[in-house]
Protein backbone atom coordinates (compact mmCIF):
# COMPACT_ATOMS: atom_id res chain seq x y z
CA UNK A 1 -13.81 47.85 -15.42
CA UNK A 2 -10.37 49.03 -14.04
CA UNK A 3 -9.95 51.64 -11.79
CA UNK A 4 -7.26 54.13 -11.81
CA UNK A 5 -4.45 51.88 -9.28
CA UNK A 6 -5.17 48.97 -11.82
CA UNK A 7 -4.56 51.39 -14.85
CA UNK A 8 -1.62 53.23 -13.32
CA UNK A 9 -0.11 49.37 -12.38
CA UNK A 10 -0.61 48.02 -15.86
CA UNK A 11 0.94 51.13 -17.62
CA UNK A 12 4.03 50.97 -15.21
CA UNK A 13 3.87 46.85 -16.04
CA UNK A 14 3.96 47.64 -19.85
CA UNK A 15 7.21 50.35 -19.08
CA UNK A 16 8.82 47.47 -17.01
CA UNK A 17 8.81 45.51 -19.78
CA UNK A 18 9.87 47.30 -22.31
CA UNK A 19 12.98 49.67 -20.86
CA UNK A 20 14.68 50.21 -17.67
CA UNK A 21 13.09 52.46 -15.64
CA UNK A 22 14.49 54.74 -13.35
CA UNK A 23 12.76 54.65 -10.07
CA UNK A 24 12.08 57.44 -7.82
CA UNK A 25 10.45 57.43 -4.87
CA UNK A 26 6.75 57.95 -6.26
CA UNK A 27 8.01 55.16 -9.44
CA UNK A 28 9.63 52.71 -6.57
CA UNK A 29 6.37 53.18 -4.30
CA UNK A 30 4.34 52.48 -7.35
CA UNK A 31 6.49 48.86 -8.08
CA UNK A 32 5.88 48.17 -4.60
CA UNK A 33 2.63 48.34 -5.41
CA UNK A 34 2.35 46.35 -8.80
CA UNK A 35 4.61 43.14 -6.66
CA UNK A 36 1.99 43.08 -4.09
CA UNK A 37 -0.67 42.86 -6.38
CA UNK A 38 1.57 39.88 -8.30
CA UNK A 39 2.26 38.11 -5.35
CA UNK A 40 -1.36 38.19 -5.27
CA UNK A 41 -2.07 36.76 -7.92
CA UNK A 42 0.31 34.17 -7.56
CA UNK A 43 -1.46 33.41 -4.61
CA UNK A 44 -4.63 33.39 -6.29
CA UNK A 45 -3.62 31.12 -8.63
CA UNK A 46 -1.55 28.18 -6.16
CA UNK A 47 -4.74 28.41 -4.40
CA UNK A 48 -6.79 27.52 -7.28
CA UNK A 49 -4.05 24.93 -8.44
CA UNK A 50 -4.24 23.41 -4.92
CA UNK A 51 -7.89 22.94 -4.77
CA UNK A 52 -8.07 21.46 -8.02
CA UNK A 53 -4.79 18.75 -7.27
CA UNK A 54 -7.20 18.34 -3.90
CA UNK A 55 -10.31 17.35 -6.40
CA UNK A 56 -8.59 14.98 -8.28
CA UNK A 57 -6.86 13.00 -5.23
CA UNK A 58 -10.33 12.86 -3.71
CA UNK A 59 -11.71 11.31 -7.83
CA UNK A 60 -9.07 9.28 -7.90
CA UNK A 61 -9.38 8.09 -4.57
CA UNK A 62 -13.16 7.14 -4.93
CA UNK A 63 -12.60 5.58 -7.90
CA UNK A 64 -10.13 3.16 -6.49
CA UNK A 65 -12.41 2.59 -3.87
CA UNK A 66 -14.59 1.56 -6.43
CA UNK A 67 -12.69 -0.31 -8.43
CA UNK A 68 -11.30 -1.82 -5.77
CA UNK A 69 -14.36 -3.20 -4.12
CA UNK A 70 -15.17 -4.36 -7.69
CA UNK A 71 -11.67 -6.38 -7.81
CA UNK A 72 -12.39 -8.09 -4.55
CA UNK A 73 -15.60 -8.97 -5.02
CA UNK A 74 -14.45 -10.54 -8.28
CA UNK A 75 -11.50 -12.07 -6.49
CA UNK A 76 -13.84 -13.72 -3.81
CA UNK A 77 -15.65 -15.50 -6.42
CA UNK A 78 -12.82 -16.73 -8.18
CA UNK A 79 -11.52 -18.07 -4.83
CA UNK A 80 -14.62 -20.39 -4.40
CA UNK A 81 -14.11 -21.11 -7.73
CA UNK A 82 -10.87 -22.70 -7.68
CA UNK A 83 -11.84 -24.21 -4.29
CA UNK A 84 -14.43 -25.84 -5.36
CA UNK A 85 -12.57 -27.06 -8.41
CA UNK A 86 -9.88 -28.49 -6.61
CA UNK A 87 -12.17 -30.51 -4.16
CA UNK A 88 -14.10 -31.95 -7.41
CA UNK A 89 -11.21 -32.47 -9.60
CA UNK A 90 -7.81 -32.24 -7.31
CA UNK A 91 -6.35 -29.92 -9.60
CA UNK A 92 -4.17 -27.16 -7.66
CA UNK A 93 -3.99 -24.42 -11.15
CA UNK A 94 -6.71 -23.90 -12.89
CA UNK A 95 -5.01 -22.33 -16.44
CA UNK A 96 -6.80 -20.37 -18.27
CA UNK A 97 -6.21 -17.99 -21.98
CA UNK A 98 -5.89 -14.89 -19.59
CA UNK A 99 -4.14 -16.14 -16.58
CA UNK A 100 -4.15 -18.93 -13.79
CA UNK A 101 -5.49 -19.37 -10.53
CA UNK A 102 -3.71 -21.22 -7.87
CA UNK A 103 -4.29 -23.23 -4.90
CA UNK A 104 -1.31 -23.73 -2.29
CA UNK A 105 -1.26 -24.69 1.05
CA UNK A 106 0.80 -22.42 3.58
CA UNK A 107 3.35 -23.58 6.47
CA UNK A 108 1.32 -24.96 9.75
CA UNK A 109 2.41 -22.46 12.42
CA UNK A 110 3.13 -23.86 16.41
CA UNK A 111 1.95 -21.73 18.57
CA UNK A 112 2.24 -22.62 23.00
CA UNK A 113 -0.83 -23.08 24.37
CA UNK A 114 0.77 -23.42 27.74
CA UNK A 115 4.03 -22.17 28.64
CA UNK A 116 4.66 -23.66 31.95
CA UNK A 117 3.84 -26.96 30.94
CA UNK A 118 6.15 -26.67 27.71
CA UNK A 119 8.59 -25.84 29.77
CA UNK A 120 8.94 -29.13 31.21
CA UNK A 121 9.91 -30.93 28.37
CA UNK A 122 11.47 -27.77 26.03
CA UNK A 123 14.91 -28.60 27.69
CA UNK A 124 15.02 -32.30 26.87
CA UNK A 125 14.27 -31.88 23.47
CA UNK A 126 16.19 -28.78 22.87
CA UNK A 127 13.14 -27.01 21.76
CA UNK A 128 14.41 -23.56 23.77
CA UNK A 129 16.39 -20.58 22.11
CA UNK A 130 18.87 -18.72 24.57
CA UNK A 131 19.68 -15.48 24.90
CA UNK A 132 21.37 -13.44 27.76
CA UNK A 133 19.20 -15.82 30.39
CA UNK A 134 16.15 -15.09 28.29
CA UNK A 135 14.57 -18.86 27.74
CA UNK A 136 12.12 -18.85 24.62
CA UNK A 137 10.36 -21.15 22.51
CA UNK A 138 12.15 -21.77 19.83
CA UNK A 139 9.15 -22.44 17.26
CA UNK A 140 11.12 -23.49 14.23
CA UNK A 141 13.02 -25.67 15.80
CA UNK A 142 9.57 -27.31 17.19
CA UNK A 143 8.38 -27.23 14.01
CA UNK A 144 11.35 -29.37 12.79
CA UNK A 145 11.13 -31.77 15.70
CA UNK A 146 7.42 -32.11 15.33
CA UNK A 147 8.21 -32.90 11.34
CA UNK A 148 10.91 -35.55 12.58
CA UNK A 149 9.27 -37.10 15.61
CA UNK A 150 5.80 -36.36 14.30
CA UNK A 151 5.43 -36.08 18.47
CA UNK A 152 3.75 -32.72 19.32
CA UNK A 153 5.45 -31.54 23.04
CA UNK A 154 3.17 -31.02 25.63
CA UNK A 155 1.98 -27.56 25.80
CA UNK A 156 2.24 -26.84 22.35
CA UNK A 157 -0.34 -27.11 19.53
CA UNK A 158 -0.44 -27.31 15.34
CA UNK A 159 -2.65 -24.52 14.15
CA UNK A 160 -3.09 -26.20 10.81
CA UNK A 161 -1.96 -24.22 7.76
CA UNK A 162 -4.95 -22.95 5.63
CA UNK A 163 -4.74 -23.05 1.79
CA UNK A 164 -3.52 -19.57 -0.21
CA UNK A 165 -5.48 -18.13 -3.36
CA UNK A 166 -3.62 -16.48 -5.75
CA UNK A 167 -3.64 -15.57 -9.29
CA UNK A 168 -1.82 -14.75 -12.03
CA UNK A 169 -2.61 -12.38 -15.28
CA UNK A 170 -1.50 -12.42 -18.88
CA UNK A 171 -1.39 -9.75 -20.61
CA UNK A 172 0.69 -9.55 -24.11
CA UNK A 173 2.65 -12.35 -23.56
CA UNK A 174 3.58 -11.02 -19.68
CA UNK A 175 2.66 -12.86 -16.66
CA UNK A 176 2.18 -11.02 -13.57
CA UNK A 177 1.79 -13.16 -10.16
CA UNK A 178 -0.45 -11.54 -7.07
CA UNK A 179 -0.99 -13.45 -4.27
CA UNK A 180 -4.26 -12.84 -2.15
């Protein structure tokens, strides 16, 4: 049920539209009016727009979750998987009709146990990096002497590199590589 401001609004609305209208004071008071109540509704209406776009990023951001846990729980199983395949067999790829799994070792990483005792011997083997008299380890170049020599330097130590899972899908024809 309207009452008489809606009315009077929706006849001046229905003049707007069809023919200039020559405002007076009462005419221009009464467009005033008619904009507010638009405005309004606008409002009314990115406000209802915004809560909805709010529900769906909080769906969509469960259902990832879901999903998601789903993936990695599936993921985790594959891993011991091709673990265990690769201690019984030796095989590094497992291929397969929808994809591959993959076993690959990563880079051992040096890491100094204890600085003042690399120190003494960093010099003589040119294991330091300098910069504006800064002295640092320079780990690659450790790396590469430990790889060469196959003599660690006192005060360092080989954290052993462990062995990378990853996967790889194929879907029509396509291969797409993720690494875990």
């Amino acid at each position: 049920m309207e009452n008489f401001v809606d009315q009077m609004l929706l006849e001046l609305e229905e003049k707007l539209q069809l023919e200039k209208i020559d405002f007076d004071k009462q005419n221009a008071n009464r467009a005033l009016a008619l904009i507010g109540k638009l405005e309004e509704q606008m409002s009314d209406v990115n406000k209802l727009a915004d809560d909805e776009v709010k529900l769906i990023e909080q769906y969509r951001q469960s259902e990832i979750e879901r999903l998601e846990k789903k993936r990695s729980w599936l993921l985790f199983n594959l891993e011991n998987f091709a673990r265990q395949q690769m201690q019984q067999t030796g095989e590094k790829t497992i291929r397969l009709p929808k994809g591959q799994l993959s076993m690959r070792k990563g880079r051992d990483r040096v890491e100094i146990s204890d600085m003042s005792v690399f120190m003494k011997v960093a010099a003589k083997y040119g294991l330091l990096r300098i910069t504006e008299a800064k002295q640092e380890p320079d780990l690659q170049a450790i790396a590469t002497h430990i790889k060469r020599t196959g003599e660690i330097p006192i005060g360092t130590k080989i954290i052993p590199a462990g062995i990378n899972f990853s996967y790889q899908l194929t879907t029509n024809g396509d291969t797409t590589n993720v690494t875990e």
